[in-house]
N, C-alpha and C. Protein backbone atom coordinates (compact mmCIF):
# COMPACT_ATOMS: atom_id res chain seq x y z
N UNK A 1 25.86 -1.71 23.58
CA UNK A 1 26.58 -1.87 22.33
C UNK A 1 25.76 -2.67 21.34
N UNK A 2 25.26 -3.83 22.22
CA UNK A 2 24.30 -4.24 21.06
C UNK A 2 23.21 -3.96 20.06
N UNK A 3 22.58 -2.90 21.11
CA UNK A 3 21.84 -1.80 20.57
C UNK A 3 21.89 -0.95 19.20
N UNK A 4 23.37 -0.68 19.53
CA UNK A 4 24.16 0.53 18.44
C UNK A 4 23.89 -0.29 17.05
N UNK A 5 24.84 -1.40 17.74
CA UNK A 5 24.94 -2.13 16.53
C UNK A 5 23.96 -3.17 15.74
N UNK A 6 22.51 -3.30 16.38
CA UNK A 6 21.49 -3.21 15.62
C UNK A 6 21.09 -2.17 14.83
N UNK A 7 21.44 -0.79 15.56
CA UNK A 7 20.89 0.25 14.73
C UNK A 7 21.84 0.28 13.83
N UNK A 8 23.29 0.73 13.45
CA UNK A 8 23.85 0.57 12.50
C UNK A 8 23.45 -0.77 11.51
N UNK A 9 22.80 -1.70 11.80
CA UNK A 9 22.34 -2.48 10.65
C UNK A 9 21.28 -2.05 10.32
N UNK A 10 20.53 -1.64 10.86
CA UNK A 10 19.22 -1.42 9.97
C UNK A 10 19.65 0.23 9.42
N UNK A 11 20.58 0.85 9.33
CA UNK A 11 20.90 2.28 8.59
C UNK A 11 21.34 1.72 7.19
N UNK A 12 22.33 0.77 7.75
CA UNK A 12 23.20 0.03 6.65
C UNK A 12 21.93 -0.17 5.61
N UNK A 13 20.91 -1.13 6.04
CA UNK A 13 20.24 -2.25 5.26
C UNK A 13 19.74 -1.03 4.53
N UNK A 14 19.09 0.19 4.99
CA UNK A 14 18.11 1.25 4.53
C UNK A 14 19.00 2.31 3.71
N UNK A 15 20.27 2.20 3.68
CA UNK A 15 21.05 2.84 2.67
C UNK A 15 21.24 1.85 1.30
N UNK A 16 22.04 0.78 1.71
CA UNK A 16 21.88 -0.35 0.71
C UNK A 16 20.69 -0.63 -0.14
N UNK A 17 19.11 -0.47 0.74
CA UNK A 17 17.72 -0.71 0.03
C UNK A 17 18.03 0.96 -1.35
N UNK A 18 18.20 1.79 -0.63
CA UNK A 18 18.06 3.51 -1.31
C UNK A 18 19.43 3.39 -2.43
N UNK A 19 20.77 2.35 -2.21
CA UNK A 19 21.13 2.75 -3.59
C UNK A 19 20.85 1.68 -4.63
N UNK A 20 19.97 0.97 -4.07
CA UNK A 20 19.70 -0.56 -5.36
C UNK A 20 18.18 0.31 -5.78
N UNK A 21 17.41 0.83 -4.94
CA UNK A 21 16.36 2.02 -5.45
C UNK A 21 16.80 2.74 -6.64
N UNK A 22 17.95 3.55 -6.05
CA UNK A 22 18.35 4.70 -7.00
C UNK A 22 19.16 4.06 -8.33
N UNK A 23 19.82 2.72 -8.41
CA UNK A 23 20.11 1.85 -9.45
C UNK A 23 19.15 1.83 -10.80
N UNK A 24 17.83 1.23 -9.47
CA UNK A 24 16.77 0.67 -10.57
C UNK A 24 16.34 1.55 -11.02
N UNK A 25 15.97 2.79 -10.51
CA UNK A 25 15.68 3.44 -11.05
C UNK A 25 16.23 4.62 -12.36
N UNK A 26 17.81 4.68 -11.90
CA UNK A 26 18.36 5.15 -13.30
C UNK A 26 18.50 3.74 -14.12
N UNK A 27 18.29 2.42 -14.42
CA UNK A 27 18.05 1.71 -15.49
C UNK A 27 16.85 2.02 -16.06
N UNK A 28 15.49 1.95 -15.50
CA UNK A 28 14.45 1.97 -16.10
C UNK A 28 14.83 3.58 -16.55
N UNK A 29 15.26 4.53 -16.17
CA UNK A 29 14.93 5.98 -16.27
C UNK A 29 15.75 5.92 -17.57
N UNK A 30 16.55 5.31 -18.19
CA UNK A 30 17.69 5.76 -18.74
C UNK A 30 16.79 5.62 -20.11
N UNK A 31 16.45 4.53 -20.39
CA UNK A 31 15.04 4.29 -21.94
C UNK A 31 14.47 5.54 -22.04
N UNK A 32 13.86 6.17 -21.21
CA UNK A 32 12.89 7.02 -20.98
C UNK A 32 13.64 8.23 -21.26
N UNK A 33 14.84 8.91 -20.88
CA UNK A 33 15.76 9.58 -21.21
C UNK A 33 15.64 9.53 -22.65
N UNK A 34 15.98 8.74 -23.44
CA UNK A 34 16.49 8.17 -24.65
C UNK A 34 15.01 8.63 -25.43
N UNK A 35 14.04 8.12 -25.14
CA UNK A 35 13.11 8.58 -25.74
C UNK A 35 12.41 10.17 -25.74
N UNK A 36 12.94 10.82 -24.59
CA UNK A 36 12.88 12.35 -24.44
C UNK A 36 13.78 12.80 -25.48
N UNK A 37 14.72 12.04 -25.41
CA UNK A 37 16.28 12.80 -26.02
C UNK A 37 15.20 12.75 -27.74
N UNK A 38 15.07 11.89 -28.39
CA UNK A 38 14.26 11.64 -29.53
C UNK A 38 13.08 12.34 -29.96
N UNK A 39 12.47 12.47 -28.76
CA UNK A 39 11.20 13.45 -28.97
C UNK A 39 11.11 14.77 -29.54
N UNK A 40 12.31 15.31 -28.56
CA UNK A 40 12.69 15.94 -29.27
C UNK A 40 13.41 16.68 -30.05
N UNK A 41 14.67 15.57 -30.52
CA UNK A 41 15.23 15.59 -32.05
C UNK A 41 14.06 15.69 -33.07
N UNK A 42 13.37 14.87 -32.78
CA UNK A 42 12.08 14.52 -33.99
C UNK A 42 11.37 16.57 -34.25
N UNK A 43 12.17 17.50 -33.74
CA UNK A 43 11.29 19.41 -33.63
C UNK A 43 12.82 19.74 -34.66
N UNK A 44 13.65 18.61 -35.20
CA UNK A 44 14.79 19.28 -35.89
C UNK A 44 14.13 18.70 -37.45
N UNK A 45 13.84 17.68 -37.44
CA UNK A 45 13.19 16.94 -38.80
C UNK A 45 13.04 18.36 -40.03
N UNK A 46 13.31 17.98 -40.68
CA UNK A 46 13.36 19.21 -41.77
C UNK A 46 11.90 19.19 -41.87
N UNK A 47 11.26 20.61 -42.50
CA UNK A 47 10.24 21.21 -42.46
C UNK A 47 9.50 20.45 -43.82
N UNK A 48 8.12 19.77 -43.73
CA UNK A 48 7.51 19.25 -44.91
C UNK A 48 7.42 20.00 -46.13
N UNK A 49 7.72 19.48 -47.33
CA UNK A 49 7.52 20.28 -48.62
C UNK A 49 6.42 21.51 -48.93
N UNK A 50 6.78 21.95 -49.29
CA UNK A 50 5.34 22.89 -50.04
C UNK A 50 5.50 22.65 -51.24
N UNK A 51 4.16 22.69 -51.74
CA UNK A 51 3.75 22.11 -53.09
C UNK A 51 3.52 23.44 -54.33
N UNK A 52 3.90 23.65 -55.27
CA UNK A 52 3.62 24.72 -55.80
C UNK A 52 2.34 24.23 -56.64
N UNK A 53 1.52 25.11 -56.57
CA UNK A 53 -0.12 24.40 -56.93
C UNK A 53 0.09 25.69 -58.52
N UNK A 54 0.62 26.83 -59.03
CA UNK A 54 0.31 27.11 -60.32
C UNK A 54 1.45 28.23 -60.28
N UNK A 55 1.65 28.48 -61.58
CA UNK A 55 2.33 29.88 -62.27
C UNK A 55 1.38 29.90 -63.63
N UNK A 56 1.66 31.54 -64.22
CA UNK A 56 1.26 32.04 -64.83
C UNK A 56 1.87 33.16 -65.10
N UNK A 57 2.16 33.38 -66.76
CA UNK A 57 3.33 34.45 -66.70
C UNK A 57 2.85 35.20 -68.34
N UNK A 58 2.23 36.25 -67.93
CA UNK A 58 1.22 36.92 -68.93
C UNK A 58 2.68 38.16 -69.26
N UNK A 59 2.77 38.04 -71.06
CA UNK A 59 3.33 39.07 -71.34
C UNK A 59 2.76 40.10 -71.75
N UNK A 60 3.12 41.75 -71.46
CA UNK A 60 2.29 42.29 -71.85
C UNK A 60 2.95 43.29 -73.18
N UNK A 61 4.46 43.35 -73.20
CA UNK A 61 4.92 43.77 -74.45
C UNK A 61 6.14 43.22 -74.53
N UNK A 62 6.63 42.38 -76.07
CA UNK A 62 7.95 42.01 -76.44
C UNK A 62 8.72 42.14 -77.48
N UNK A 63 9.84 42.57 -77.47
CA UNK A 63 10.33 42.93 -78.55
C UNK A 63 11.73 41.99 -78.45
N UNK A 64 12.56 42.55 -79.33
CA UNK A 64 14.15 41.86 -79.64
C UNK A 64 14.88 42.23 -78.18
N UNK A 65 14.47 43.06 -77.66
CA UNK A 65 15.17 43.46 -76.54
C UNK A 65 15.10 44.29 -75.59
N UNK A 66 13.38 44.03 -75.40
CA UNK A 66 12.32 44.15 -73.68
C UNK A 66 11.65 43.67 -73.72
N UNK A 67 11.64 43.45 -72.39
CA UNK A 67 10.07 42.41 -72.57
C UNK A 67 9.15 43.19 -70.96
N UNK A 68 8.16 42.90 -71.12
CA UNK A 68 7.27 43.39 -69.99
C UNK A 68 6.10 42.29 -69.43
N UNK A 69 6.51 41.59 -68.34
CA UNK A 69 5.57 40.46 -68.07
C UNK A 69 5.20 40.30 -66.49
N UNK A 70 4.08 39.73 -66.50
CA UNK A 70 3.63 39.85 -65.09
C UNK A 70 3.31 37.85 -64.42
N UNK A 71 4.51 37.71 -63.82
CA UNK A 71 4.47 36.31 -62.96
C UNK A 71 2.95 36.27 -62.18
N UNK A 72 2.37 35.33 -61.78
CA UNK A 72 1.42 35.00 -60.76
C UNK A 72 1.70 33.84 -60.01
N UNK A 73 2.05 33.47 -59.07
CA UNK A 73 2.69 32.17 -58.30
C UNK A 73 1.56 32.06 -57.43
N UNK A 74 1.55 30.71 -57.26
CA UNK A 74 0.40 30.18 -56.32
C UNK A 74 1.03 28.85 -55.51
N UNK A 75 0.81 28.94 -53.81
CA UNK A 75 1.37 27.64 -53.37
C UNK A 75 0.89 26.84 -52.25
N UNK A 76 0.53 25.80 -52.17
CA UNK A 76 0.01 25.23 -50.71
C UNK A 76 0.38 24.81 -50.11
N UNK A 77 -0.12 26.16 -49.05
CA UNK A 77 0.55 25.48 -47.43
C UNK A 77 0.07 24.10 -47.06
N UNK A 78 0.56 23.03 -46.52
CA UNK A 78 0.05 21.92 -45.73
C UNK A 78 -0.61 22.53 -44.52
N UNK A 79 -1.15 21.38 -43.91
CA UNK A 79 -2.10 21.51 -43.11
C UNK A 79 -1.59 21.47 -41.70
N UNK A 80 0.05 20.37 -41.75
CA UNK A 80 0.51 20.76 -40.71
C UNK A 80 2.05 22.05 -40.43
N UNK A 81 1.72 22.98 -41.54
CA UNK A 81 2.77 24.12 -41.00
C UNK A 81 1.93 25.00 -40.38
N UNK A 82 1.42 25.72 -40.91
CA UNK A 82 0.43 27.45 -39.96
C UNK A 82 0.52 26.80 -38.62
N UNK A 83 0.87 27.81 -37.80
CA UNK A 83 1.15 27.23 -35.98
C UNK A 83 2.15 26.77 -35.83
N UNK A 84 2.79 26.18 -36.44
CA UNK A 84 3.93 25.08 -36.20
C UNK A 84 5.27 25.63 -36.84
N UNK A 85 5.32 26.56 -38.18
CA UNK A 85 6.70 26.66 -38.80
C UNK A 85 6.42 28.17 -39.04
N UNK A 86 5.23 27.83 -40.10
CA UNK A 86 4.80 29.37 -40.80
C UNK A 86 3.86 30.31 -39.60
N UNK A 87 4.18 31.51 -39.94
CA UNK A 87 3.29 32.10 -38.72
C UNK A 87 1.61 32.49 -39.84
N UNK A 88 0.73 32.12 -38.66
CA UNK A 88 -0.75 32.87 -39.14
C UNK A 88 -1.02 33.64 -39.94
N UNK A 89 -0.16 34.89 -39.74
CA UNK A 89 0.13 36.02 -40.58
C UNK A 89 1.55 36.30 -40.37
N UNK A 90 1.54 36.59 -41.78
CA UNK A 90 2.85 37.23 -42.40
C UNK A 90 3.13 37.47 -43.60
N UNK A 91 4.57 37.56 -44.56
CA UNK A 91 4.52 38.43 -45.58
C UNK A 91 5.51 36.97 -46.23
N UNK A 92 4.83 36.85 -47.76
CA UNK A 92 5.11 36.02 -48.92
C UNK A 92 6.14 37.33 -49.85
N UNK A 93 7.07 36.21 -50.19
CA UNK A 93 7.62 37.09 -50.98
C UNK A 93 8.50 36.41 -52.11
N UNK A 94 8.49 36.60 -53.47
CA UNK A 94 8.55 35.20 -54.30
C UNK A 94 10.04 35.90 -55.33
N UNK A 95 10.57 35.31 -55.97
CA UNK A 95 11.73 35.16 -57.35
C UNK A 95 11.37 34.24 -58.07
N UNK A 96 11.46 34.75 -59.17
CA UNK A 96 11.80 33.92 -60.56
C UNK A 96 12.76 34.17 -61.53
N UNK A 97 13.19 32.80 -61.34
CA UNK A 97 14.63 32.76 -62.25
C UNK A 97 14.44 31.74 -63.43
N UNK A 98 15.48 32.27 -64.62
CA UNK A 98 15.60 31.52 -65.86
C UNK A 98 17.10 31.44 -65.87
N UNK A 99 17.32 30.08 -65.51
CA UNK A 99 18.58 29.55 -65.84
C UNK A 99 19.46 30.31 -64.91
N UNK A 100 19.43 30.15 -63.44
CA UNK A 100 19.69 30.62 -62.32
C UNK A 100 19.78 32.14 -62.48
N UNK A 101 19.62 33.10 -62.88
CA UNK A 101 19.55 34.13 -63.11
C UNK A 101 17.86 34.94 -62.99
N UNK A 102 17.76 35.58 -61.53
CA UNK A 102 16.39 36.25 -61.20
C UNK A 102 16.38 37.01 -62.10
N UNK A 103 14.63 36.99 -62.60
CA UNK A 103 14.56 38.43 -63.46
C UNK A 103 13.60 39.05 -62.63
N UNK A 104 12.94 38.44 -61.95
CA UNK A 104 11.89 39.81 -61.10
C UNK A 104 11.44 39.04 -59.81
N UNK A 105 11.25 39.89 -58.55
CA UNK A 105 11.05 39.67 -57.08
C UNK A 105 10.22 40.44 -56.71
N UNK A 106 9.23 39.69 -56.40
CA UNK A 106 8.08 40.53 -55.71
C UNK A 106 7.59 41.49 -55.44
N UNK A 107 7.17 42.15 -54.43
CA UNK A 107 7.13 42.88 -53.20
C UNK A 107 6.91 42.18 -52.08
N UNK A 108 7.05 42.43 -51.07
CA UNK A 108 6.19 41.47 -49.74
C UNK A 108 4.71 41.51 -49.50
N UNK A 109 4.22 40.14 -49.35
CA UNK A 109 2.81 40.49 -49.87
C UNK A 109 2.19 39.65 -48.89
N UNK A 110 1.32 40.72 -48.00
CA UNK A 110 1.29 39.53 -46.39
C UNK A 110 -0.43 38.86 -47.06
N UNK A 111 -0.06 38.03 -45.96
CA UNK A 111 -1.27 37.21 -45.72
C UNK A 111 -1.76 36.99 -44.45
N UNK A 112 -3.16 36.67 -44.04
CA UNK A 112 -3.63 36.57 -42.68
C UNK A 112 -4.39 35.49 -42.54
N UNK A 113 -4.63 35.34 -41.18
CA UNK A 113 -5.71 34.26 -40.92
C UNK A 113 -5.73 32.93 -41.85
N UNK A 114 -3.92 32.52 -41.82
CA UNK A 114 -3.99 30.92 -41.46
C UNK A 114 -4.69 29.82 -41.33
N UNK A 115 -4.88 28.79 -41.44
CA UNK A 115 -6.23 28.33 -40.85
C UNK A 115 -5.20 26.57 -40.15
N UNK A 116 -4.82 26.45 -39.14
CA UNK A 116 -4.36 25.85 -38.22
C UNK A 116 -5.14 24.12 -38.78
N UNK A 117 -3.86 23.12 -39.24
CA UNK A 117 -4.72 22.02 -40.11
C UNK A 117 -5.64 22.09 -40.78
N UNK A 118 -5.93 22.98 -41.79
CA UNK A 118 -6.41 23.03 -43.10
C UNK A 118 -5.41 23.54 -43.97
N UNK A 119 -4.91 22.74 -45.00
CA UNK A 119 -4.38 23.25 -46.39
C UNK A 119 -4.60 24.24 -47.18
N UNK A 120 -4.36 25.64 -47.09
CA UNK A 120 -4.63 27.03 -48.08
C UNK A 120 -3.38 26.99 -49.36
N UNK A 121 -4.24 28.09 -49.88
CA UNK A 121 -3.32 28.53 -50.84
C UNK A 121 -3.19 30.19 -51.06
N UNK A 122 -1.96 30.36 -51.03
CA UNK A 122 -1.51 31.67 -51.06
C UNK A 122 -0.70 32.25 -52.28
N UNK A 123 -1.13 33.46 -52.68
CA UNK A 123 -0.91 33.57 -54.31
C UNK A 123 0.36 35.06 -53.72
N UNK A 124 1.12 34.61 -54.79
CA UNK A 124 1.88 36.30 -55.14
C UNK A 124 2.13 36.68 -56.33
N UNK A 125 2.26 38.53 -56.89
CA UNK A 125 2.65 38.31 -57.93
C UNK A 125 3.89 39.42 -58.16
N UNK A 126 4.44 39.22 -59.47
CA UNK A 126 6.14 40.16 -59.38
C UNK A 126 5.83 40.62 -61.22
N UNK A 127 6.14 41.88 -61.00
CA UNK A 127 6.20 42.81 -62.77
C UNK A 127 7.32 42.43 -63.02
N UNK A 128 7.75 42.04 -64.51
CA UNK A 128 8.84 42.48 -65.00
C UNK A 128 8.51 43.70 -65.87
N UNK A 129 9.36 45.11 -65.46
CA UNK A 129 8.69 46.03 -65.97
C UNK A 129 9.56 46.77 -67.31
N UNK A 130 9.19 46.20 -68.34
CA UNK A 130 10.25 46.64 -69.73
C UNK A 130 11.31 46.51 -69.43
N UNK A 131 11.70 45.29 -69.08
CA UNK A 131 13.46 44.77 -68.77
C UNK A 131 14.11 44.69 -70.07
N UNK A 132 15.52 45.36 -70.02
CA UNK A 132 16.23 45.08 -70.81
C UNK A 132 16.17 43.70 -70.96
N UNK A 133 16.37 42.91 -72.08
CA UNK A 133 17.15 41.50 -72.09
C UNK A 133 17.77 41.16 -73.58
N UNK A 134 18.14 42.27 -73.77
CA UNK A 134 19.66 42.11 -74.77
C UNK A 134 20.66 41.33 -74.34
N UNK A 135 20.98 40.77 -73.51
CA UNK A 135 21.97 39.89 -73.04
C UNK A 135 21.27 38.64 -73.45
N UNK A 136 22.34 37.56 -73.27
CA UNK A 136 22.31 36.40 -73.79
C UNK A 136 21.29 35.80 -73.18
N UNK A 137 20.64 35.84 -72.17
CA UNK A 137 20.10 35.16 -71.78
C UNK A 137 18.14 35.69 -71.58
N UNK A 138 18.62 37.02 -71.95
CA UNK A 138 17.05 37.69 -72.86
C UNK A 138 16.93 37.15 -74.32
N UNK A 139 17.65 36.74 -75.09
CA UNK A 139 17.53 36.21 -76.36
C UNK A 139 16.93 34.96 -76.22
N UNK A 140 17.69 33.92 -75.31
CA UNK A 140 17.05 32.89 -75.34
C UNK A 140 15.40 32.87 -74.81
N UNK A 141 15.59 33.73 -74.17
CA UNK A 141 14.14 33.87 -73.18
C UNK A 141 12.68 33.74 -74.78
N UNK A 142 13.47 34.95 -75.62
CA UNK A 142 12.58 35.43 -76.72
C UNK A 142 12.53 34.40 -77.67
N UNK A 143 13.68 33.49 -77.79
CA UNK A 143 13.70 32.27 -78.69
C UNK A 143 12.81 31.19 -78.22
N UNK A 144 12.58 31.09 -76.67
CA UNK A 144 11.57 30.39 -76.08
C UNK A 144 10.11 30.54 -76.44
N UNK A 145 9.95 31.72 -76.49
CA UNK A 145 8.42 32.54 -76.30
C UNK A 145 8.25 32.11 -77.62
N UNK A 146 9.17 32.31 -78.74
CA UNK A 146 8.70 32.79 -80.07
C UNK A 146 8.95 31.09 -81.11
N UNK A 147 9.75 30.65 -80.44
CA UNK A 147 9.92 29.26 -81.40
C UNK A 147 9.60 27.90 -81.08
N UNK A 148 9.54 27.82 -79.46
CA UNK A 148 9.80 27.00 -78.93
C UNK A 148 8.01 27.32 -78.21
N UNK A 149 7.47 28.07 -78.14
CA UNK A 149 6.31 28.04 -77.09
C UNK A 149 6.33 28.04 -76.08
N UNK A 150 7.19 27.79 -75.54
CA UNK A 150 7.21 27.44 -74.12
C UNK A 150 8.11 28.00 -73.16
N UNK A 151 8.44 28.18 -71.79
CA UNK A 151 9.82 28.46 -71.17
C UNK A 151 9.42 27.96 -70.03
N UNK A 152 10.97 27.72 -69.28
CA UNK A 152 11.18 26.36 -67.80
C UNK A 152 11.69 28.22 -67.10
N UNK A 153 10.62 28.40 -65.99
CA UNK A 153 11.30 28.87 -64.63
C UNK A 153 11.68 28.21 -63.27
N UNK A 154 12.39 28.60 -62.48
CA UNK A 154 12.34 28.34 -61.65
C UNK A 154 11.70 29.69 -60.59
N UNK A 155 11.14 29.32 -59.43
CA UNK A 155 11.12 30.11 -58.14
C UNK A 155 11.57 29.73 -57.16
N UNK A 156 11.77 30.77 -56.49
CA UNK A 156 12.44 30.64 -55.00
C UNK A 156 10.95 31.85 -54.33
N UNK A 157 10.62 31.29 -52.82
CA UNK A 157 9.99 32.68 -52.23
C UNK A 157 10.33 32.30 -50.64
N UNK A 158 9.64 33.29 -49.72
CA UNK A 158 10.10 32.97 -48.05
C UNK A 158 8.98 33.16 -47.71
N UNK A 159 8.44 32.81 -46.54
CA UNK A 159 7.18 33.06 -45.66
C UNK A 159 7.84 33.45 -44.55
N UNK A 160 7.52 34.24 -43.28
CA UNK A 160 7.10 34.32 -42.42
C UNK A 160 7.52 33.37 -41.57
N UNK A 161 8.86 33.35 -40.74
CA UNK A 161 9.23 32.13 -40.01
C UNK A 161 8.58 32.34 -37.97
N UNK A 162 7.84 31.30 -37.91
CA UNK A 162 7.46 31.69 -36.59
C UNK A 162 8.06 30.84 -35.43
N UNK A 163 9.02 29.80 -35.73
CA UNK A 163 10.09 29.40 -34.77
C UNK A 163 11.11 30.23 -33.95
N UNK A 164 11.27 29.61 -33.12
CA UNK A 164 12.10 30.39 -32.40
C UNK A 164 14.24 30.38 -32.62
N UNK A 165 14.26 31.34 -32.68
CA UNK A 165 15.85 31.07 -32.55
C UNK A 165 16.31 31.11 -34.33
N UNK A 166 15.60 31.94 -35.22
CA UNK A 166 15.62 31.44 -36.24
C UNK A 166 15.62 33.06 -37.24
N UNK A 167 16.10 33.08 -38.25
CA UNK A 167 16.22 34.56 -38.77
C UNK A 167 15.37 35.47 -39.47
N UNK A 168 13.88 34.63 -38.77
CA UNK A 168 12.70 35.14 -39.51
C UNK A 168 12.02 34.61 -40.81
N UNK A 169 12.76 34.24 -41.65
CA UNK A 169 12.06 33.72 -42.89
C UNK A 169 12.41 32.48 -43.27
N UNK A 170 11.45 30.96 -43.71
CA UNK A 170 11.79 30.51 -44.07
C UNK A 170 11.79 30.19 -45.54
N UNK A 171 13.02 30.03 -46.46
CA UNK A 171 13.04 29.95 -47.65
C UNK A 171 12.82 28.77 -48.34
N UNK A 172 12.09 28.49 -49.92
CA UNK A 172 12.30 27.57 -50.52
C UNK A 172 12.74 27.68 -51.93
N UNK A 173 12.73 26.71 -52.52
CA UNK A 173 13.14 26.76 -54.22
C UNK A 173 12.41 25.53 -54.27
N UNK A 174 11.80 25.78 -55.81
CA UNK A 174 10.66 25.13 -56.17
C UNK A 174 11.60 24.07 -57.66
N UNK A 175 11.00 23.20 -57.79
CA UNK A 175 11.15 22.67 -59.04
C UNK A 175 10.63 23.41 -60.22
N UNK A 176 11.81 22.76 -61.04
CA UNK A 176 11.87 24.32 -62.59
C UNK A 176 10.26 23.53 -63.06
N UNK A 177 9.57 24.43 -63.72
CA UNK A 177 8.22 24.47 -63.97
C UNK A 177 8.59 24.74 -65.63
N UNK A 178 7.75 24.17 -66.32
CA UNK A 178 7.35 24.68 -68.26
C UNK A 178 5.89 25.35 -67.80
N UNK A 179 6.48 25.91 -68.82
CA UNK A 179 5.32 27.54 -68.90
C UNK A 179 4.94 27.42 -70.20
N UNK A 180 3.60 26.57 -70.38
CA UNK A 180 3.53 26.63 -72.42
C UNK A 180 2.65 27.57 -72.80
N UNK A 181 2.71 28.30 -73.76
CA UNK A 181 1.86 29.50 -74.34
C UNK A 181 0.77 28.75 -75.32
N UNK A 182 -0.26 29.59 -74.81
CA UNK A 182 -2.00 28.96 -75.54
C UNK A 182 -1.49 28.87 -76.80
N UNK A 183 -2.11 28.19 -77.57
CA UNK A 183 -2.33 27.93 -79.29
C UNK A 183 -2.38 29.11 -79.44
N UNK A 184 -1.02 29.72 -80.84
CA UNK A 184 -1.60 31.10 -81.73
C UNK A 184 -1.52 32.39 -80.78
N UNK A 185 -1.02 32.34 -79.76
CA UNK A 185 -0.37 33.69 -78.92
C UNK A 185 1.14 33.37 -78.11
N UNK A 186 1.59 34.79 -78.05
CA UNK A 186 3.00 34.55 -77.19
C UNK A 186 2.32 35.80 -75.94
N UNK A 187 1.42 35.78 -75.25
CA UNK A 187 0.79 36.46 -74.73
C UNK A 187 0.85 36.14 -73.28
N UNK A 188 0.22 34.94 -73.45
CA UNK A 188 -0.09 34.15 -72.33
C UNK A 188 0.19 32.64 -71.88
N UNK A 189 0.92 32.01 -71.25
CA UNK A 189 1.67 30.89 -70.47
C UNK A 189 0.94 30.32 -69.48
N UNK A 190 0.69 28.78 -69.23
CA UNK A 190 0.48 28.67 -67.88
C UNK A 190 1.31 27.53 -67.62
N UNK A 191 1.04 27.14 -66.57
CA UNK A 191 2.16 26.02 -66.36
C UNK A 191 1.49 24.23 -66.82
N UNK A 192 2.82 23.57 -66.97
CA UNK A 192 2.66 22.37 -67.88
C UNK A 192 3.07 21.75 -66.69
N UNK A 193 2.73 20.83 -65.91
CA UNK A 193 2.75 19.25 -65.16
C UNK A 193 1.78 18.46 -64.81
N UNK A 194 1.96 17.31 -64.33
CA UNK A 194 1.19 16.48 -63.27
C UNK A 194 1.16 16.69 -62.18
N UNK A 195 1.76 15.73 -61.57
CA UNK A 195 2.22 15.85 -60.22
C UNK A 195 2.65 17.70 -59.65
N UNK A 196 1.85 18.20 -58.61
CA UNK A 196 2.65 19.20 -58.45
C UNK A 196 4.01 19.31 -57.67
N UNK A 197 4.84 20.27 -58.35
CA UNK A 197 6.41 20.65 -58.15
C UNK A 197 6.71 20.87 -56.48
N UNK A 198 7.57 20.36 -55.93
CA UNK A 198 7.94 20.53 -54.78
C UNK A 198 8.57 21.69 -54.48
N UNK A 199 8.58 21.82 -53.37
CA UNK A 199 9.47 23.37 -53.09
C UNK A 199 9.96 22.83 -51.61
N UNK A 200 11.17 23.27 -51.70
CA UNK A 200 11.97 22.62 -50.62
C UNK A 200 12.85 23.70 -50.04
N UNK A 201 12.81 23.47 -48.38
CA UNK A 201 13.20 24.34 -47.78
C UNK A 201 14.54 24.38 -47.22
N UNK A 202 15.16 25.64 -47.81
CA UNK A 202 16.82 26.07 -48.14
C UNK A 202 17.27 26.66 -46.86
C-alpha cells in the first residue's frame, strides 16, 4: 500500500507540475495571441493614397452647345501597392466629373510590368466626343472655358484589385483639380496645384 501510495503522489505532483505548465504557459501565450490578433488587423488598415501626379484636358471643338475634348489623367502608384493591393498587370479605367455629374469614362486601359517598391506612373485617357451640353451644366462648363479660364474637375478611376475576397477593382476619387487654360486660347488646360491631389480609396 505504501507503494501505491507513493506512486499516486508522484502522478499527483506530475499532473499538478503539467497544469501550473499549461497555466504559464497560456499567460505568457495570451500577449502573443494579442499581438497575432494585431498583426493581422494591421492587412485591414485602409489602402495608402494615390497621388494624382497631372490632368490635361485639350479641347478640340466648342460651341454654345458641344463641346469635343480629350481628358489625359496621370497617377502614382506608391511603391508599396504593386504586389500588395494593385495587381502587376491590369486594366486602369478613369471618370471625370464637373460638379458630380460624369461627362466622359474611359475605356479600360491595361497596364503591365509593375515594378514591386518602385513608384510608377500610369496615364489614361477618355474623348468627350461632340457632347451635347445644352443643359445647365454645359453652359456653365462654357462660361468656365470662356470667362473664367479655367474649370475644377473631379476624377474617380479603378485599378485592378489583386486581394483576395474582394470584387476585383479597387476604386478612388481624387481631389477636385483647376484646369487653367494657356494665355490667349480656350484650347488647351493643364492642371493648377502644389501639393499633389490625393485620391482616396472608396
Amino acid at each position: 500500500m505504501g507503494q501505491d501510495s507513493f506512486c499516486d503522489q508522484i502522478t499527483f505532483l506530475f499532473f499538478l507540475a503539467y497544469i501550473i505548465m499549461l497555466a504559464i504557459v497560456t499567460i505568457i501565450g495570451l500577449p502573443a495571441s494579442m499581438v497575432i490578433t494585431i498583426i493581422q488587423g494591421s492587412h485591414e488598415i485602409p489602402v495608402p493614397k494615390i497621388e494624382l501626379a497631372s490632368m490635361d484636358f485639350t479641347v478640340h471643338n466648342i460651341t454654345q452647345t458641344r463641346l469635343s475634348a480629350n481628358w489625359d489623367l496621370s497617377i502614382r502608384i506608391p511603391d508599396d501597392l504593386p504586389g500588395q493591393y494593385i495587381c502587376l498587370q491590369g486594366d486602369l479605367q478613369a471618370s471625370f466629373l464637373y460638379k458630380n455629374v460624369t461627362l466622359a469614362t474611359s475605356s479600360p486601359q491595361k497596364y503591365y510590368n509593375l515594378r514591386y517598391r518602385n513608384p510608377q506612373l500610369l496615364t489614361v485617357s477618355a474623348l468627350l466626343s461632340d457632347e451635347d451640353i445644352s443643359s445647365s451644366i454645359g453652359k456653365e462648363i462654357i462660361e468656365d472655358i470662356k470667362k473664367k479660364k479655367e474649370v475644377q474637375f473631379v476624377s474617380r478611376f479603378s485599378l485592378t484589385d489583386c486581394r483576395k475576397n474582394t470584387t476585383g477593382v479597387m476604386s478612388y476619387v481624387c481631389d477636385e483639380v483647376t484646369l487653367r487654360f494657356e494665355p490667349g486660347s480656350e484650347m488647351k488646360a493643364t492642371t493648377v496645384f502644389g501639393n499633389y491631389p490625393n485620391c482616396i480609396n472608396i
